[in-house]
C-alpha atoms as a PDB file:
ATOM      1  CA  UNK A   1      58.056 158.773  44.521  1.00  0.00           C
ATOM      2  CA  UNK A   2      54.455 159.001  45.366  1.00  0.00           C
ATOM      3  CA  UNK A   3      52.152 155.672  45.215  1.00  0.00           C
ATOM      4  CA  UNK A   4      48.735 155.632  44.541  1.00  0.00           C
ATOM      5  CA  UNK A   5      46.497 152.425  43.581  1.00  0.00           C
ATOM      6  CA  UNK A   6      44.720 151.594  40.262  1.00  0.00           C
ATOM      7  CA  UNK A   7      41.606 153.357  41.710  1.00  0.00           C
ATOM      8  CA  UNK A   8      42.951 156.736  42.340  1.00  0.00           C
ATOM      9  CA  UNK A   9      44.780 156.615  38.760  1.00  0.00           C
ATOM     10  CA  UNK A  10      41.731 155.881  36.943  1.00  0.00           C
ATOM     11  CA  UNK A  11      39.628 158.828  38.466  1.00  0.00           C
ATOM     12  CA  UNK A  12      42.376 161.391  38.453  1.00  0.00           C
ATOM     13  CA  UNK A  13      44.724 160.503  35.504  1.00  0.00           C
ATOM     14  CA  UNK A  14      44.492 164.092  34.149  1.00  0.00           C
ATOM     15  CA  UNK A  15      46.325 165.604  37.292  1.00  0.00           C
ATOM     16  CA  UNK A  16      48.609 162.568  37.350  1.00  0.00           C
ATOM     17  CA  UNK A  17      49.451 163.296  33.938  1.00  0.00           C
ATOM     18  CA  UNK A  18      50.405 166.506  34.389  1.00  0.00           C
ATOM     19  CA  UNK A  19      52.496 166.022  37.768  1.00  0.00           C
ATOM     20  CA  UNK A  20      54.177 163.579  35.585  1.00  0.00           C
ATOM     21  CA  UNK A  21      54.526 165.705  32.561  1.00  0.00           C
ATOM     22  CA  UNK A  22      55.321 168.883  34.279  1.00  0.00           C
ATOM     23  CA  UNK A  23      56.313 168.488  37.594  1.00  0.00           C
ATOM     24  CA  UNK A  24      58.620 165.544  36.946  1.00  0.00           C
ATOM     25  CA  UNK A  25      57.051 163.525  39.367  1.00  0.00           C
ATOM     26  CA  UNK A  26      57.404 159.731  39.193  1.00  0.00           C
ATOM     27  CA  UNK A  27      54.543 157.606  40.123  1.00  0.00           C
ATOM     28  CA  UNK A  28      53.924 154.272  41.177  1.00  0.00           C
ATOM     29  CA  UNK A  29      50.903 152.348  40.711  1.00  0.00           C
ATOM     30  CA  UNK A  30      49.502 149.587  42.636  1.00  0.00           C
ATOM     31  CA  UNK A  31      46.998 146.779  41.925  1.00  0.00           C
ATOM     32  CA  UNK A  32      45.762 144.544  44.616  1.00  0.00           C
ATOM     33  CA  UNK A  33      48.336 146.175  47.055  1.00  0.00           C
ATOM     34  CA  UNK A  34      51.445 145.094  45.043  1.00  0.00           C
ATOM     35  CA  UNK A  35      53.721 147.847  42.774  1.00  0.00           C
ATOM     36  CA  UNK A  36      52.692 147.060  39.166  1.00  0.00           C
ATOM     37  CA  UNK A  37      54.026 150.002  36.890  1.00  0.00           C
ATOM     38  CA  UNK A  38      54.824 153.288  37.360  1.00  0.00           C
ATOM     39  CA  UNK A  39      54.624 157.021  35.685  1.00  0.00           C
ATOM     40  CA  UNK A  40      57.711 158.523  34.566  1.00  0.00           C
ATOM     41  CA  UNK A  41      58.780 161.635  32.879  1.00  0.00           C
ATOM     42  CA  UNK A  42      59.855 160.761  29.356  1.00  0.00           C
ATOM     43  CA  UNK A  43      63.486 162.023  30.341  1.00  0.00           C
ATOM     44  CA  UNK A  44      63.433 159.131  32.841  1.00  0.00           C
ATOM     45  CA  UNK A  45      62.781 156.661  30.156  1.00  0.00           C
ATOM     46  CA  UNK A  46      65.177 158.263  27.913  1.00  0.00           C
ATOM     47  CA  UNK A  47      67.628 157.972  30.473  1.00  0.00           C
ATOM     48  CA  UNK A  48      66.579 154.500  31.358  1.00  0.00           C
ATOM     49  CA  UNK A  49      66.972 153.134  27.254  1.00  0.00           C
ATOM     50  CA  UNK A  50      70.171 154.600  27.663  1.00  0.00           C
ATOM     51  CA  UNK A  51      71.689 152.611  30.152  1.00  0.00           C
ATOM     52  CA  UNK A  52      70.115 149.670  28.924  1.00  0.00           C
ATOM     53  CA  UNK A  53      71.752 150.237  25.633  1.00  0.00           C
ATOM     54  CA  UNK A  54      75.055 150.370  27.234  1.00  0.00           C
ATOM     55  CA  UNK A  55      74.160 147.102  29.498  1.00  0.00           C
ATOM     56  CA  UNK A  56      73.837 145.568  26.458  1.00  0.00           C
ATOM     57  CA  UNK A  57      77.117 146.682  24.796  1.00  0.00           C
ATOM     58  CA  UNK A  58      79.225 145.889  27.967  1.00  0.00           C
ATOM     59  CA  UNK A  59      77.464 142.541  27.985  1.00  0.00           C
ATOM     60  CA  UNK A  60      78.515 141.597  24.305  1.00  0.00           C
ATOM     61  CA  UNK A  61      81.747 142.932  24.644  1.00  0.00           C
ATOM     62  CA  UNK A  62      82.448 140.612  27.334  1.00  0.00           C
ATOM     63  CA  UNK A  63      80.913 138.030  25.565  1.00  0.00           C
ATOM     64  CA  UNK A  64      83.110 138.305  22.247  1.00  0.00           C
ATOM     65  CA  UNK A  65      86.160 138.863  24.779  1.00  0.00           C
ATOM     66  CA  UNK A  66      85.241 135.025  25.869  1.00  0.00           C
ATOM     67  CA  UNK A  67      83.579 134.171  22.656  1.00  0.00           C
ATOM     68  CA  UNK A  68      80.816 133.009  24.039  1.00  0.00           C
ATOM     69  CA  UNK A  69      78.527 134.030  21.030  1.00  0.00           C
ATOM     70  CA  UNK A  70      76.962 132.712  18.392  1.00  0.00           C
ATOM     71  CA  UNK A  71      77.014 134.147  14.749  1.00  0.00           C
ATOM     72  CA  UNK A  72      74.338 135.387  12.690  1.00  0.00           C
ATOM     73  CA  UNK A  73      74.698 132.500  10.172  1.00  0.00           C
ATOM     74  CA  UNK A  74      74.513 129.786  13.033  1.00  0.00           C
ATOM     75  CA  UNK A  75      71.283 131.439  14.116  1.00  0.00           C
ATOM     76  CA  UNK A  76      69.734 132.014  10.207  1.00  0.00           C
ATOM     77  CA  UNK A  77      69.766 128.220  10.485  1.00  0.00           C
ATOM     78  CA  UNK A  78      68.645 126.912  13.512  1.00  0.00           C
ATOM     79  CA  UNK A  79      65.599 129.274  12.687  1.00  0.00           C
ATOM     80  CA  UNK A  80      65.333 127.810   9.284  1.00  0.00           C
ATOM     81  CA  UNK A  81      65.624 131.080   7.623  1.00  0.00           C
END
């Protein structure tokens, strides 16, 4: 992964961009010397909402196994809704 800072993004986003787009380069972007965000190809963050997804499903599977949860009508009123 190549990393570049805020500078060099802001003059040469085009060819970023592209090395992103078609290149599937990832890039990471600093500001004041410290990772802040990067560049991915969309496929990455496809791929990425993906496995979050299923994060989330293991986790609340787990969590009715134990039933540790809380249901929707608990919640409706503790928000006053």
């Amino acid at each position: 992964m190549t990393t570049l800072d805020m500078t060099s993004v802001r003059h040469d986003f085009s060819e970023i961009a592209n090395r992103v787009i078609f290149a599937s380069e990832r890039v990471c972007v600093r500001k004041n010397g410290k990772k802040a965000f990067a560049f991915v190809p969309i496929e990455d963050l496809e791929l990425l909402e993906i496995l979050e997804d299923k994060l989330d499903v293991d986790a609340a599977k787990v969590a009715l196994k134990r039933g540790k949860f809380t249901d929707i009508e608990t919640v409706a009123k503790k928000l006053g809704i």
